[in-house]
Structures are given as C-alpha cells and as structure tokens.
Protein backbone atom coordinates (compact mmCIF):
# COMPACT_ATOMS: atom_id res chain seq x y z
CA UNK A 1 0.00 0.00 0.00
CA UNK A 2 3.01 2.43 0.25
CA UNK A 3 3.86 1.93 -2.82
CA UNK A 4 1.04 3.30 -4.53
CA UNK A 5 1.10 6.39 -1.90
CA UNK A 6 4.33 7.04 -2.62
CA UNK A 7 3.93 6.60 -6.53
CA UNK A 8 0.71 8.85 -6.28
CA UNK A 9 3.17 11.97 -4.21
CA UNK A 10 6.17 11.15 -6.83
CA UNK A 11 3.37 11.34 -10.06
CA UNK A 12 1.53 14.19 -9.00
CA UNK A 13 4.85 16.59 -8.74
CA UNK A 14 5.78 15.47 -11.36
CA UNK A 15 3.35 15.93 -13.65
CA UNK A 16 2.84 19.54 -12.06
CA UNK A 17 6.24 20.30 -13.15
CA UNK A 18 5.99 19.01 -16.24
CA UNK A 19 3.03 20.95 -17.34
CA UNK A 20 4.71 24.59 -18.04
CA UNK A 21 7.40 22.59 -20.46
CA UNK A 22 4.76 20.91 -21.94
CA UNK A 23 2.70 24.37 -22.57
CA UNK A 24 6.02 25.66 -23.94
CA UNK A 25 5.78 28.45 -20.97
CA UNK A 26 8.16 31.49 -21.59
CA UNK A 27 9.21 31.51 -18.30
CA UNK A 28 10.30 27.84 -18.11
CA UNK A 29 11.83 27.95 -22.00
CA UNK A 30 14.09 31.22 -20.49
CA UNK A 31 15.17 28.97 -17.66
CA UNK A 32 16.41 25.92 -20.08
CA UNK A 33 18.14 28.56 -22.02
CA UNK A 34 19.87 30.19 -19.30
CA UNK A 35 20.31 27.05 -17.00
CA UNK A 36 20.69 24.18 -19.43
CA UNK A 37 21.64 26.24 -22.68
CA UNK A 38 18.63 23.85 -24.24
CA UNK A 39 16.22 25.12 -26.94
CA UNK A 40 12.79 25.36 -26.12
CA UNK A 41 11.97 22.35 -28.19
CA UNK A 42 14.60 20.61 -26.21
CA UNK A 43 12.58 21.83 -23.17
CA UNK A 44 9.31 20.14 -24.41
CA UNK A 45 10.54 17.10 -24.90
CA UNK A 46 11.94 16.70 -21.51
CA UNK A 47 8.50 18.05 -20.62
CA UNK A 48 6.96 15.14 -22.26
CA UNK A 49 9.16 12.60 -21.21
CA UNK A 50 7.96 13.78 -17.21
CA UNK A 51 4.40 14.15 -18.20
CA UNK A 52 4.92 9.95 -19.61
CA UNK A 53 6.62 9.15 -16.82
CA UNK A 54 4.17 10.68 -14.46
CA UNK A 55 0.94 8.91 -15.94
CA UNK A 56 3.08 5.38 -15.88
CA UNK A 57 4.10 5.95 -12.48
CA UNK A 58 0.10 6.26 -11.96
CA UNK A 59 -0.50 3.14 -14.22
CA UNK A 60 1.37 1.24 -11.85
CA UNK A 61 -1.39 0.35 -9.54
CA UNK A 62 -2.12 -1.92 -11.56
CA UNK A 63 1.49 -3.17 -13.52
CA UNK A 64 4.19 -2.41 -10.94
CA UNK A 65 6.76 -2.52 -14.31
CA UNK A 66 5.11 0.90 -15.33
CA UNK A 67 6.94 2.89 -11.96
CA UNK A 68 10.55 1.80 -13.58
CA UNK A 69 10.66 5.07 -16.30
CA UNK A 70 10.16 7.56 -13.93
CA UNK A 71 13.61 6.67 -12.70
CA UNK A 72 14.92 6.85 -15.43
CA UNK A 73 13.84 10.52 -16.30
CA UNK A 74 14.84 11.18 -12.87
CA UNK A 75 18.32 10.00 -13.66
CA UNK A 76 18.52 11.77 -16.49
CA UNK A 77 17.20 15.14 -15.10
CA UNK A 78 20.25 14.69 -11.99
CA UNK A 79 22.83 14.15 -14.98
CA UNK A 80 21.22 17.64 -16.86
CA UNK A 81 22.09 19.47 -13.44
CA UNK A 82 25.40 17.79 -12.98
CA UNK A 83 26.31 18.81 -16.38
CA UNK A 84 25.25 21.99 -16.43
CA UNK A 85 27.82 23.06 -13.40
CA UNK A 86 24.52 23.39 -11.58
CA UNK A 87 26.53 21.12 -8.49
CA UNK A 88 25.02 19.05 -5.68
CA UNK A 89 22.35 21.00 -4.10
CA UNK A 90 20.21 21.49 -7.29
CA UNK A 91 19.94 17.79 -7.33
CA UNK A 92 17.43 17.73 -4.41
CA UNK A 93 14.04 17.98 -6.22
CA UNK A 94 15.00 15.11 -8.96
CA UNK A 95 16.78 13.52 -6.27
CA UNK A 96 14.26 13.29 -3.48
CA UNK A 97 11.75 11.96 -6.48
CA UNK A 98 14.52 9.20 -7.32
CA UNK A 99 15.05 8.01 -3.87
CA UNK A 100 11.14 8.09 -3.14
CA UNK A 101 10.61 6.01 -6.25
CA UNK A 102 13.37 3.50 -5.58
CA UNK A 103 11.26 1.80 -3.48
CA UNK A 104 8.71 1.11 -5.75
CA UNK A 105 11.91 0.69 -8.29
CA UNK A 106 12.98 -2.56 -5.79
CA UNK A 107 9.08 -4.06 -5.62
CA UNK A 108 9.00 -3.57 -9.56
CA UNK A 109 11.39 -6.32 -9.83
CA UNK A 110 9.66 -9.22 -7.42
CA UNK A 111 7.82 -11.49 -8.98
C-alpha cells in the first residue's frame, strides 16, 4: 500500500512540473536557455518525457513494471544538473523523487 502512496506523491509533482514545459511556458523555456543552454523544443521534450513518466508511475497500480521510467527521467534530469555546473544541491528535487521512487523501483522487480 506504500507503494502506490508514494507513486501517487512522486506522479503528481511530477506531472505539475511538467506541465509549463509541456505548454512551452516562456518563463520555463528562459530557464532551459539560461540554466541548461537547451532550446525550447529541447525543453518540451523533456517536458513530455515527465508528463509519460508521471501517468506510468500512476498506471502502476495496476502493472508495478510501469513505476521503472520515472527513474529513469529522474536520472537523467540529476545528470542535466550535474552537467550543467549546476553542483550538488540542485539535485534535491529530482533527487528526493529518485530516492522516493526507488522503493517502488525494488518491488517492480519481485515477482
């Protein structure tokens, strides 16, 4: 039952946030450009990617495999930060959503 609680917290933030990229929201595009040097384009797909990820992670009441991508964008979002010079600290939103998920990441895998 935790699971799904803590899929529900994880998939609703996420799909929050991933609603301005989606929209193509000035604001957000300025922020890629500025913090990621990525086009706005480059900002929607990531966008879509989370909004995906966010309505699998929901999906997974009832297939546990569907709360594995979210980890995945999560992974890749930490990497974006990294890379940017962005350092450790701006890794806490991604990262607190990839250590939430990893235990639904562990249960995905029982049989």
């Amino acid at each position: 039952m935790h699971k799904h609680i803590v899929n529900g917290y994880v998939a609703k933030d996420i799909l929050k946030s991933s609603l301005p990229k989606v929209k193509n929201d000035e604001a957000m595009a300025q922020q890629f450009k500025e913090g990621f040097n990525l086009s706005p384009s480059m900002m929607k797909i990531a966008g879509y990617f989370e909004l995906i990820g966010s309505i699998f992670l929901m999906l997974s009441v009832f297939n546990k495999k569907f709360a594995r991508l979210i980890n995945v964008i999560m992974l890749g979002a930490m990497y974006n930060h990294l890379k940017a010079g962005h350092g450790v600290k701006s890794l806490s939103a991604a990262g607190k959503y990839f250590g939430l998920n990893m235990i639904t990441l562990f249960d995905s895998f029982k049989k």
